[in-house]
PDB file of N, CA and C in Angstrom:
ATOM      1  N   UNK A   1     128.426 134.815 152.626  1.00  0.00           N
ATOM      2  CA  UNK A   1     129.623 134.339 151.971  1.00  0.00           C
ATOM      3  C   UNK A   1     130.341 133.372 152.910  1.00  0.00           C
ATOM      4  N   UNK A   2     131.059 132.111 151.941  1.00  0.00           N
ATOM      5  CA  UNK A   2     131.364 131.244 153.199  1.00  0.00           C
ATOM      6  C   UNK A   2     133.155 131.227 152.764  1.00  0.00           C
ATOM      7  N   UNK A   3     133.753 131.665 153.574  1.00  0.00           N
ATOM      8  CA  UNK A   3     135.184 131.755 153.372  1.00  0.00           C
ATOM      9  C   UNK A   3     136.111 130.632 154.532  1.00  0.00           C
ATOM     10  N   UNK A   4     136.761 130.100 154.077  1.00  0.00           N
ATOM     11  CA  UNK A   4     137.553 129.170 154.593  1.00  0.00           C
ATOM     12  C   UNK A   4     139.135 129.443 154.544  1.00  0.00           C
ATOM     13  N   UNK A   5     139.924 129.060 155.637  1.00  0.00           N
ATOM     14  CA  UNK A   5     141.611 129.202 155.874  1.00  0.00           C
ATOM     15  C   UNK A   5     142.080 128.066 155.818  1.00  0.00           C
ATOM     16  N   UNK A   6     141.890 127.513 154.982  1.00  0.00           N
ATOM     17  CA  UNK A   6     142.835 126.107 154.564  1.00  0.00           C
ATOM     18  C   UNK A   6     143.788 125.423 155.637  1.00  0.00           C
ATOM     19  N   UNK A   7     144.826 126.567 155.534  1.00  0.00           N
ATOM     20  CA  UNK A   7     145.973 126.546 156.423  1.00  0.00           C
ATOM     21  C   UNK A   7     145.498 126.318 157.947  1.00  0.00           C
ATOM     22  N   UNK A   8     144.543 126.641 158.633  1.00  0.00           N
ATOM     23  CA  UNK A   8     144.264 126.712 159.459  1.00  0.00           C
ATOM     24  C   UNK A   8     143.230 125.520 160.180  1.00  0.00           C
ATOM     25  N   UNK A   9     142.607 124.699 158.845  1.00  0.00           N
ATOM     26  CA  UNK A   9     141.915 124.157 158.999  1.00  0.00           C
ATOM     27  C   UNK A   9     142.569 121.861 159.260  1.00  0.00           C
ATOM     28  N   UNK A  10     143.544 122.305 158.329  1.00  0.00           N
ATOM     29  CA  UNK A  10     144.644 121.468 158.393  1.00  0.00           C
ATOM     30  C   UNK A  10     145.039 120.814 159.184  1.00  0.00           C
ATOM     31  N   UNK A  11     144.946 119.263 159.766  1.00  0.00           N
ATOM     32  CA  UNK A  11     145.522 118.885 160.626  1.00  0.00           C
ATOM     33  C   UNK A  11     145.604 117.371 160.170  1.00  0.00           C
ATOM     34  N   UNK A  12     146.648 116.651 160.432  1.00  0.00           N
ATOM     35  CA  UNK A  12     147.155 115.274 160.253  1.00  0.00           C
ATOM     36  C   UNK A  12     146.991 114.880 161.676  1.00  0.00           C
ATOM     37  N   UNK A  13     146.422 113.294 161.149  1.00  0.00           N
ATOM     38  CA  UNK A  13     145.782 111.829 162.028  1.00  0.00           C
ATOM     39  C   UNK A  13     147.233 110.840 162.224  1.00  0.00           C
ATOM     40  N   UNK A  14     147.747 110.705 163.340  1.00  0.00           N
ATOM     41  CA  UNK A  14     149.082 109.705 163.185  1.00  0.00           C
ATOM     42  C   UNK A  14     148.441 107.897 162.873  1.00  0.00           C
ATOM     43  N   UNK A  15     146.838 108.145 163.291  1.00  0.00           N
ATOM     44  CA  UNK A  15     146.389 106.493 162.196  1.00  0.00           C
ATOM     45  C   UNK A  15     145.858 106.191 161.519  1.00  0.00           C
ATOM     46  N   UNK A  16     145.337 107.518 160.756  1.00  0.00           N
ATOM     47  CA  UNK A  16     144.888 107.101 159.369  1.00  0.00           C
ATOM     48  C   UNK A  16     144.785 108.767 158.427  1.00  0.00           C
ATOM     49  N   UNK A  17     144.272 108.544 157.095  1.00  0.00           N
ATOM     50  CA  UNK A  17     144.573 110.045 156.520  1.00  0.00           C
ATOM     51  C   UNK A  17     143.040 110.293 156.911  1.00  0.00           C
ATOM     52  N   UNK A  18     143.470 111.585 157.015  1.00  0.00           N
ATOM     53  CA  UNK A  18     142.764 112.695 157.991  1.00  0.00           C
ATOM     54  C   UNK A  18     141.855 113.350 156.615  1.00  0.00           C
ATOM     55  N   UNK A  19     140.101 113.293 156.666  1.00  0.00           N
ATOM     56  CA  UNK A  19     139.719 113.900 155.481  1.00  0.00           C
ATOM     57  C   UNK A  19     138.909 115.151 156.359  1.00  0.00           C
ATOM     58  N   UNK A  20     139.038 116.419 156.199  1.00  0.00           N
ATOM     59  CA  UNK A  20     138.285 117.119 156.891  1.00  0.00           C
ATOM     60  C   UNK A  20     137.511 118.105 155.936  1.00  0.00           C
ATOM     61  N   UNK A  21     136.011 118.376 155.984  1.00  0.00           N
ATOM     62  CA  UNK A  21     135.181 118.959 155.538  1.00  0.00           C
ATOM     63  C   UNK A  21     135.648 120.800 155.353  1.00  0.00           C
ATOM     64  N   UNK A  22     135.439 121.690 154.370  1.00  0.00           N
ATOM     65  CA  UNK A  22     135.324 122.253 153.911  1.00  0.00           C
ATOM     66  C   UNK A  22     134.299 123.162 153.817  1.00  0.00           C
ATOM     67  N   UNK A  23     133.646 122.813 152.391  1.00  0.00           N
ATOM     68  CA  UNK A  23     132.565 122.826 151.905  1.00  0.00           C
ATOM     69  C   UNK A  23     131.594 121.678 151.448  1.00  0.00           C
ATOM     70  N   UNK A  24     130.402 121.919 151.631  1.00  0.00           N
ATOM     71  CA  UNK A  24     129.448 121.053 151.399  1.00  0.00           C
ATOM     72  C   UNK A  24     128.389 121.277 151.231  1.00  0.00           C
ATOM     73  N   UNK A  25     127.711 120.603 149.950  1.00  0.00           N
ATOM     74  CA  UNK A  25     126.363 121.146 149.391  1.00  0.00           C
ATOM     75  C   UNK A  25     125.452 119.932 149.539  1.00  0.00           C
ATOM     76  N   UNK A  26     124.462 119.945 148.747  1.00  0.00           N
ATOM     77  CA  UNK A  26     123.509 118.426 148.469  1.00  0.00           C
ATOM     78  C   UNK A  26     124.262 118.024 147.498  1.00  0.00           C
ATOM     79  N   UNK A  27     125.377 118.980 146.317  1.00  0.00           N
ATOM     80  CA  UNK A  27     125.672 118.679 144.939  1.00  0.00           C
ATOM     81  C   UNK A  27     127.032 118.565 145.149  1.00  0.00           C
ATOM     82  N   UNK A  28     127.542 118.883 145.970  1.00  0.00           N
ATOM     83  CA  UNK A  28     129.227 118.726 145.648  1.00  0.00           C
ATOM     84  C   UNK A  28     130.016 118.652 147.447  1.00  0.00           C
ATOM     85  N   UNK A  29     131.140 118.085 147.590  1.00  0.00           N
ATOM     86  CA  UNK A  29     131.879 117.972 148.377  1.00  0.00           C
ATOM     87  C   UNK A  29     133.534 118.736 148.265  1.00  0.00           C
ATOM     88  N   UNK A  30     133.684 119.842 148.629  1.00  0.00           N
ATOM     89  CA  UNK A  30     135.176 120.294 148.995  1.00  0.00           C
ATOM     90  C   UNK A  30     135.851 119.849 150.278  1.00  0.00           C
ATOM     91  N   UNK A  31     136.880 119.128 150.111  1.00  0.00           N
ATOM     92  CA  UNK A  31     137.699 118.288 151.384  1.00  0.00           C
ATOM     93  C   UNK A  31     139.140 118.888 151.551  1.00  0.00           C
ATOM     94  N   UNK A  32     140.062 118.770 152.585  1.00  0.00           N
ATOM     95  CA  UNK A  32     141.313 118.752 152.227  1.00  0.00           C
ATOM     96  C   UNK A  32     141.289 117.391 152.895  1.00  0.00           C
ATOM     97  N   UNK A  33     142.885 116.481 152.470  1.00  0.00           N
ATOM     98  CA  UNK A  33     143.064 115.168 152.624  1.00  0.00           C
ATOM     99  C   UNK A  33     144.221 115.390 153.353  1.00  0.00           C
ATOM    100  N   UNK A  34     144.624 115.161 154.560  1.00  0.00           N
ATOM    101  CA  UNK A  34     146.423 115.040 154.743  1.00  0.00           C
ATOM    102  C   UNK A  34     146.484 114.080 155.070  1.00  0.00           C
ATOM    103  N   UNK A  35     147.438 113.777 154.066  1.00  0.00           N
ATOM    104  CA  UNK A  35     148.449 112.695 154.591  1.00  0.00           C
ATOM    105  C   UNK A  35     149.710 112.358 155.566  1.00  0.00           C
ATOM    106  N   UNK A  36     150.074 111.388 156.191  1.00  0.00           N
ATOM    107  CA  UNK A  36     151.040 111.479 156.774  1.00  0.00           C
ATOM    108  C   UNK A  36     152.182 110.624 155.833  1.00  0.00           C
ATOM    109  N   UNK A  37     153.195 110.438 156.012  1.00  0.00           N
ATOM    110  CA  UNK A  37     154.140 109.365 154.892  1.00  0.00           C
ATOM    111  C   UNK A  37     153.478 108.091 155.142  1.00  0.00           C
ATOM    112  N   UNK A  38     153.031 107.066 154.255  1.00  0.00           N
ATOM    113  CA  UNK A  38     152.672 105.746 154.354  1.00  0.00           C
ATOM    114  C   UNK A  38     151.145 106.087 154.630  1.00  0.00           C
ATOM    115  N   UNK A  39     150.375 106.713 154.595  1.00  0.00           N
ATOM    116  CA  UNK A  39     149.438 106.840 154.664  1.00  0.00           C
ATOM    117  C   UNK A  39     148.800 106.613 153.303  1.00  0.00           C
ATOM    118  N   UNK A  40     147.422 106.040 152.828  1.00  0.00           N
ATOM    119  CA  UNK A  40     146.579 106.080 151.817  1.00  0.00           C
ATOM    120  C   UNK A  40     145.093 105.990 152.048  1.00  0.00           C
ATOM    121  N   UNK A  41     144.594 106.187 150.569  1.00  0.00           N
ATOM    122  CA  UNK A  41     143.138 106.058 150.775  1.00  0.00           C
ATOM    123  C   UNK A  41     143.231 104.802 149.244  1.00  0.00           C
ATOM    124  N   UNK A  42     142.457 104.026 150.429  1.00  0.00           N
ATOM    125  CA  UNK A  42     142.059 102.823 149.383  1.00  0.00           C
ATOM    126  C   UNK A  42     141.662 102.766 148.387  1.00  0.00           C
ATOM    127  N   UNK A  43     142.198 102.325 147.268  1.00  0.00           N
ATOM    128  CA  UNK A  43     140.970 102.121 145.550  1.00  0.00           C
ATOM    129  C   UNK A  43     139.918 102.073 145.882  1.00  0.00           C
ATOM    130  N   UNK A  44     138.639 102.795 145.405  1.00  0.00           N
ATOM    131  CA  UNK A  44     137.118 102.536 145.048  1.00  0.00           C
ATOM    132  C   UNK A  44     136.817 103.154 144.250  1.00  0.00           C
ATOM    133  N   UNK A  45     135.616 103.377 143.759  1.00  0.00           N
ATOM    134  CA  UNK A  45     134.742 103.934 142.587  1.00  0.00           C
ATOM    135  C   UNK A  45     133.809 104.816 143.373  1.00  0.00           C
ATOM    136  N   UNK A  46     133.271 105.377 142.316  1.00  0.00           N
ATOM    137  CA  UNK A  46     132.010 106.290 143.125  1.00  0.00           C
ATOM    138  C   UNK A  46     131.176 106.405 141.279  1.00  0.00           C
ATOM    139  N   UNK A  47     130.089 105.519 141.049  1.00  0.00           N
ATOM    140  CA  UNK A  47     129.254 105.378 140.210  1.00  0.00           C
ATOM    141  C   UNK A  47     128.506 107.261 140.191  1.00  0.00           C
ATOM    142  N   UNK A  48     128.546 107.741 139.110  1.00  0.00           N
ATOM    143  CA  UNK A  48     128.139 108.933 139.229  1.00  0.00           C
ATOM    144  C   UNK A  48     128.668 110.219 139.563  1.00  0.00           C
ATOM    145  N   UNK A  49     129.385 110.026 140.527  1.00  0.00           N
ATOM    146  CA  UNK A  49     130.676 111.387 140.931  1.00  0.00           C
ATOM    147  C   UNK A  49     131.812 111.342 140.580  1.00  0.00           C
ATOM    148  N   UNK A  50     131.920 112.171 139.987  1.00  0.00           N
ATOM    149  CA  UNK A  50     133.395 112.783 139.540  1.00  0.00           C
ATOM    150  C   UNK A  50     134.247 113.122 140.479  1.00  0.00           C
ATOM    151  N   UNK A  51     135.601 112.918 140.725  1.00  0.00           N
ATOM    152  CA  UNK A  51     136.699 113.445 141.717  1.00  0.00           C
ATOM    153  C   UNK A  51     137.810 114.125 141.497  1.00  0.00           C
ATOM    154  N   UNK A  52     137.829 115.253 141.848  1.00  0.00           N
ATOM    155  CA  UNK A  52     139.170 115.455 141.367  1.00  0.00           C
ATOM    156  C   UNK A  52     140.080 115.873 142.986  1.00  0.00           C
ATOM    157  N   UNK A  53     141.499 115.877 142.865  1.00  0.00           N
ATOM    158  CA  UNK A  53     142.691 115.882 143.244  1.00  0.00           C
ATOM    159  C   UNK A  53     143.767 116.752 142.993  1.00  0.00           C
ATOM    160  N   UNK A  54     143.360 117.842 144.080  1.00  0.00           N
ATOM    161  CA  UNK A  54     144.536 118.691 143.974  1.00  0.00           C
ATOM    162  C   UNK A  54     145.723 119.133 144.734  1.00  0.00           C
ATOM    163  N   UNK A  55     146.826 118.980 144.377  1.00  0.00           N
ATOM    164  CA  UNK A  55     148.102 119.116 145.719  1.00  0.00           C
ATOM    165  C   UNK A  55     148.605 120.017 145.890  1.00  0.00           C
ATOM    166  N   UNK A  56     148.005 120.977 147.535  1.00  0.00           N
ATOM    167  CA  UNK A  56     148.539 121.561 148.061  1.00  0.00           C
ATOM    168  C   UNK A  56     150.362 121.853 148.690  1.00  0.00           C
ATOM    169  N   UNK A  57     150.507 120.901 149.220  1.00  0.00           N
ATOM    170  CA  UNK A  57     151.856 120.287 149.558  1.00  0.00           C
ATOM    171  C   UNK A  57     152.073 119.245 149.565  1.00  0.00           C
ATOM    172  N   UNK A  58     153.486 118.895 149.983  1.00  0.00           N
ATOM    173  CA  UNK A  58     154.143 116.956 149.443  1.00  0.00           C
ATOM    174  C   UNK A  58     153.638 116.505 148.047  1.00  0.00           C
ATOM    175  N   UNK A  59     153.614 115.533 147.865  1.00  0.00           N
ATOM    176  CA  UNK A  59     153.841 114.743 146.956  1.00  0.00           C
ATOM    177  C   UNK A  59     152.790 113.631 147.528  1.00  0.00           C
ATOM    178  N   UNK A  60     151.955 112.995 146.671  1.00  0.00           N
ATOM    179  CA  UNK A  60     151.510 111.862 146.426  1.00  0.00           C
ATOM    180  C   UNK A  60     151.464 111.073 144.850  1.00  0.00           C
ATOM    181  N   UNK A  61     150.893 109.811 145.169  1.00  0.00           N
ATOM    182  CA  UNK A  61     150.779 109.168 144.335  1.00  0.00           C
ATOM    183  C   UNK A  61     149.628 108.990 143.798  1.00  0.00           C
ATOM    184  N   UNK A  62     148.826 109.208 142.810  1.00  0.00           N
ATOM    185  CA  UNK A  62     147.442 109.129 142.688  1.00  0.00           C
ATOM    186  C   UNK A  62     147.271 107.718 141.364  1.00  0.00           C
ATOM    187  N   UNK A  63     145.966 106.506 141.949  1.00  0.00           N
ATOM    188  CA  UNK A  63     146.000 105.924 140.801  1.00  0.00           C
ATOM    189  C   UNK A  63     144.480 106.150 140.297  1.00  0.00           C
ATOM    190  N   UNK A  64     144.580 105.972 139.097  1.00  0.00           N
ATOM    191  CA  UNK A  64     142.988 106.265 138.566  1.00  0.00           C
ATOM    192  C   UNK A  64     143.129 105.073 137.883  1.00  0.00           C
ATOM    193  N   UNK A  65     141.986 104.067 137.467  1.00  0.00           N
ATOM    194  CA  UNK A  65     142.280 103.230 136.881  1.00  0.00           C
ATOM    195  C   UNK A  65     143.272 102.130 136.967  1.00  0.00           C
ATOM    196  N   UNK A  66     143.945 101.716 136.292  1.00  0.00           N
ATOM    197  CA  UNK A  66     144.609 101.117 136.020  1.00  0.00           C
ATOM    198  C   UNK A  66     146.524 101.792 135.907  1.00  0.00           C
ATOM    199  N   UNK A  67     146.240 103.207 135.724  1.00  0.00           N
ATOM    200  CA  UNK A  67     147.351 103.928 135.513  1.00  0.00           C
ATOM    201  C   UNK A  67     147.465 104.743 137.208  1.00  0.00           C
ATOM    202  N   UNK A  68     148.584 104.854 137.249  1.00  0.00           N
ATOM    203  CA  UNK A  68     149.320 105.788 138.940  1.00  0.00           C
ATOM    204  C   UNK A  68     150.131 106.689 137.966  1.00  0.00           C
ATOM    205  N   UNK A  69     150.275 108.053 138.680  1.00  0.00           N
ATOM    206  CA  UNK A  69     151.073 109.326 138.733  1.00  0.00           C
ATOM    207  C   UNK A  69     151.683 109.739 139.722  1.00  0.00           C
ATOM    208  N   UNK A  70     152.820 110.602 140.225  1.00  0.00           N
ATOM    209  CA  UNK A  70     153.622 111.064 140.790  1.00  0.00           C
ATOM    210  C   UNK A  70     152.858 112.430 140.823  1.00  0.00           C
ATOM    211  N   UNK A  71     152.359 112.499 141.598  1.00  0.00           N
ATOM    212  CA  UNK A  71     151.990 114.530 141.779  1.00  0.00           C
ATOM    213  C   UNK A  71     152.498 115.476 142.653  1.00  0.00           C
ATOM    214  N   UNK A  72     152.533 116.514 142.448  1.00  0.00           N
ATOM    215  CA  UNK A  72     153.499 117.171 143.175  1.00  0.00           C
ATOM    216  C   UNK A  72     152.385 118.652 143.715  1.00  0.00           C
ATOM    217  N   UNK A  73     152.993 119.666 144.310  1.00  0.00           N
ATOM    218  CA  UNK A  73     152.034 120.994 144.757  1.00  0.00           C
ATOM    219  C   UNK A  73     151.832 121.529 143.219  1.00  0.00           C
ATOM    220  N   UNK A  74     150.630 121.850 143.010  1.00  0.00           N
ATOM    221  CA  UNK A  74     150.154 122.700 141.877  1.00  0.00           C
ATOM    222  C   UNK A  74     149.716 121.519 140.966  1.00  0.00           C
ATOM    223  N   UNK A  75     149.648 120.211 140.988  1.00  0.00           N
ATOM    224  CA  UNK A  75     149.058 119.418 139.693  1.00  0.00           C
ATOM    225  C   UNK A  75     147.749 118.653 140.373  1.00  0.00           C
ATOM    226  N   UNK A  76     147.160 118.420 139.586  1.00  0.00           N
ATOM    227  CA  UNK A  76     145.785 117.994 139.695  1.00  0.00           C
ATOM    228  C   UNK A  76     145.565 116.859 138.935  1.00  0.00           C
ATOM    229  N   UNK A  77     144.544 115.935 139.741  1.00  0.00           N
ATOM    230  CA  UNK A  77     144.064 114.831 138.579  1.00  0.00           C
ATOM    231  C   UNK A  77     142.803 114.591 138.786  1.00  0.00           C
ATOM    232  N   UNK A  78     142.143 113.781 137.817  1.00  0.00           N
ATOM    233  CA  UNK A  78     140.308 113.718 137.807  1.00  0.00           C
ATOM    234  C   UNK A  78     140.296 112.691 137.796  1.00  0.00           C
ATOM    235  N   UNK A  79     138.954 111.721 138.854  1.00  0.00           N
ATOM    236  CA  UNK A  79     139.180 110.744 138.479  1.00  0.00           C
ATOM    237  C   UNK A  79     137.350 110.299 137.637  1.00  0.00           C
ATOM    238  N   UNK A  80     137.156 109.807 136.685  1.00  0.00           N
ATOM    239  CA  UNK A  80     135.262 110.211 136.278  1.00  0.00           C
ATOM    240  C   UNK A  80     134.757 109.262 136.649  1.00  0.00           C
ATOM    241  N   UNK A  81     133.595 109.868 137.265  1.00  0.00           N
ATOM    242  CA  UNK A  81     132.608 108.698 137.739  1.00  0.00           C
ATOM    243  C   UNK A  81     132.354 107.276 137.512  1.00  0.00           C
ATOM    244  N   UNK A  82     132.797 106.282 137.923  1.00  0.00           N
ATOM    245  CA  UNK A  82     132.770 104.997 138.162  1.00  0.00           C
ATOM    246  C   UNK A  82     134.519 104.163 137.826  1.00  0.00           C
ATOM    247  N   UNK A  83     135.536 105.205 137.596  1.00  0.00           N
ATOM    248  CA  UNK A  83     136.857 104.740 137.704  1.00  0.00           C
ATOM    249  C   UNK A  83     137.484 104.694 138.911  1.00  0.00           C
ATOM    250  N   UNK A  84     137.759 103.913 139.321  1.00  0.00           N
ATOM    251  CA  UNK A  84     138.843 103.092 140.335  1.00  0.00           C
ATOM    252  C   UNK A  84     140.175 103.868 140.509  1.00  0.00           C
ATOM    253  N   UNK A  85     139.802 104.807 141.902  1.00  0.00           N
ATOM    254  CA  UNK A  85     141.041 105.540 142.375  1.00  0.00           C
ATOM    255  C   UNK A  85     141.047 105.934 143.136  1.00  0.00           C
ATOM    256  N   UNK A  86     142.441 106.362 144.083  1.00  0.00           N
ATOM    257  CA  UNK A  86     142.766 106.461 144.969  1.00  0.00           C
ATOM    258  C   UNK A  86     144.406 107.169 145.363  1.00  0.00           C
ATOM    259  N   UNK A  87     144.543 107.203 146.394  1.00  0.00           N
ATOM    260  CA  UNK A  87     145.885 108.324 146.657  1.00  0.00           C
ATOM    261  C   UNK A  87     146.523 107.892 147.666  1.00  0.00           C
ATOM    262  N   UNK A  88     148.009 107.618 147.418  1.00  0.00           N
ATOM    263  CA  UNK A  88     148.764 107.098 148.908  1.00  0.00           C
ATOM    264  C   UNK A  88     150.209 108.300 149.109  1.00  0.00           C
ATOM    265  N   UNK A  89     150.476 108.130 150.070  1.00  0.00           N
ATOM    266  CA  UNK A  89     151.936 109.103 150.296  1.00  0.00           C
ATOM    267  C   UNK A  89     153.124 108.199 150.848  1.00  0.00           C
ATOM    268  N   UNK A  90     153.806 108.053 149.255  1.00  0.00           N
ATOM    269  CA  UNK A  90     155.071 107.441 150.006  1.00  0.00           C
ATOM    270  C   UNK A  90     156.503 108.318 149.978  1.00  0.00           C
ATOM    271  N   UNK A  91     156.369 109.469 150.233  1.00  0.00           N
ATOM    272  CA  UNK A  91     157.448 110.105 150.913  1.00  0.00           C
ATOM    273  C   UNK A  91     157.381 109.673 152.351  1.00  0.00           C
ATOM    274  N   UNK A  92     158.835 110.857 152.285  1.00  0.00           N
ATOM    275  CA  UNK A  92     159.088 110.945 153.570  1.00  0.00           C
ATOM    276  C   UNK A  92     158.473 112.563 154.301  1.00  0.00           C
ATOM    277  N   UNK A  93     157.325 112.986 153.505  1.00  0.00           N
ATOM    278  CA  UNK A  93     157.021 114.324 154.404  1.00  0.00           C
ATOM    279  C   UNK A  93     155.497 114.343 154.334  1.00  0.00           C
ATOM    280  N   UNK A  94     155.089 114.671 155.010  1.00  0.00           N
ATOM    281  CA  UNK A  94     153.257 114.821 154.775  1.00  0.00           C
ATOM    282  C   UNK A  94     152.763 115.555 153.507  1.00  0.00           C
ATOM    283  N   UNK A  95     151.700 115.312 153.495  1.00  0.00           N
ATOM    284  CA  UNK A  95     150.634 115.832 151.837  1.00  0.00           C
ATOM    285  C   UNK A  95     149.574 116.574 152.211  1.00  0.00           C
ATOM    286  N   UNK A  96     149.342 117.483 151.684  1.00  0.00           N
ATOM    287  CA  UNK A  96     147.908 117.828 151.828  1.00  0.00           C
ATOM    288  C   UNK A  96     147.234 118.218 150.476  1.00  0.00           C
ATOM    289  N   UNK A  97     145.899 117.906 150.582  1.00  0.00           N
ATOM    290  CA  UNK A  97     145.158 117.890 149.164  1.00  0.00           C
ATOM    291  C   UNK A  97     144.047 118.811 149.399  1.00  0.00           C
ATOM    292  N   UNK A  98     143.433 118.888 148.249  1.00  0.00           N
ATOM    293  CA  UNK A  98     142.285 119.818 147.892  1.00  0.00           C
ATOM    294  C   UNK A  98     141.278 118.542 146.868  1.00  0.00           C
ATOM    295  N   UNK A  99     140.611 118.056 147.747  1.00  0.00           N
ATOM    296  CA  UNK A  99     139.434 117.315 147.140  1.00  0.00           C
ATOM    297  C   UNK A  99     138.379 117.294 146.665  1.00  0.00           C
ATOM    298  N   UNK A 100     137.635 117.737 145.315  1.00  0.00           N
ATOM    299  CA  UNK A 100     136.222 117.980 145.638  1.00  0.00           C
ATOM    300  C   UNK A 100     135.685 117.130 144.560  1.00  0.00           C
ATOM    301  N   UNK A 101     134.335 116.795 145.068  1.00  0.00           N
ATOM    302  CA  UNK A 101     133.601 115.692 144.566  1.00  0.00           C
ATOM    303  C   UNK A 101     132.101 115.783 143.829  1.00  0.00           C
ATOM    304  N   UNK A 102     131.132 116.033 143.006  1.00  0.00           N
ATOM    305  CA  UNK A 102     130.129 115.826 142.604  1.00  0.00           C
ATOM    306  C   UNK A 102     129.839 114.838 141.412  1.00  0.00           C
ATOM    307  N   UNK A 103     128.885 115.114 141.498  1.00  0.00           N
ATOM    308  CA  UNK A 103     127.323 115.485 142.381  1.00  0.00           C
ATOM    309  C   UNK A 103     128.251 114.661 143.734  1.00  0.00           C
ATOM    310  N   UNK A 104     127.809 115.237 144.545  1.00  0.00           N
ATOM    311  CA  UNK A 104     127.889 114.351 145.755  1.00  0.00           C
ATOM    312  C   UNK A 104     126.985 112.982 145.934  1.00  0.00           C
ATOM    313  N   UNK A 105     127.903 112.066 146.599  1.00  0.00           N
ATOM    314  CA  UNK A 105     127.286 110.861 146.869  1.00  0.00           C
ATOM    315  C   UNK A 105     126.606 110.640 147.190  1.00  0.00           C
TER     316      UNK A 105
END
């Protein structure tokens, strides 16, 4: 059994957002993401993998597509394979996320 402490595992990058491994299969990717304020992860696609986005703490901004959301702890967003998205933090307090990805890339 593979058990993980989130909390513990957690740590913010002061120059860029910090993605640290989890879980990991051949089929899927579990990440947490922290952010620091002003921190993001650039628009791209991923042809084939699905993403979704879940917020632990702070607040980010997530865009999928063409459309951006305001997310907060407890909301989630998906982004489907080959849509254009990405996540920035413009508060003023750090973020941390729950990322996971398949099929993996």
């Amino acid at each position: 059994m593979e058990i993980a402490d989130l909390k513990r595992l957690a740590r913010f990058d002061p120059e860029k957002l910090a993605k640290i491994p989890v879980f990991q299969s051949e089929r899927m990717f579990y990440d947490l993401y922290a952010l620091l304020p002003g921190q993001a992860q650039k628009v791209h696609a991923h042809e084939g993998s699905d993403k979704a986005y879940y917020v632990l703490e702070g607040e980010v901004v997530v865009r999928i597509g063409e459309e951006e959301a305001l997310l907060a702890p407890g909301m989630a967003a998906l982004a489907r394979a080959g849509e254009p998205h990405g996540v920035r933090n413009e508060s003023a307090s750090p973020a941390l996320l729950l990322v996971v990805m398949a099929p993996r890339p």
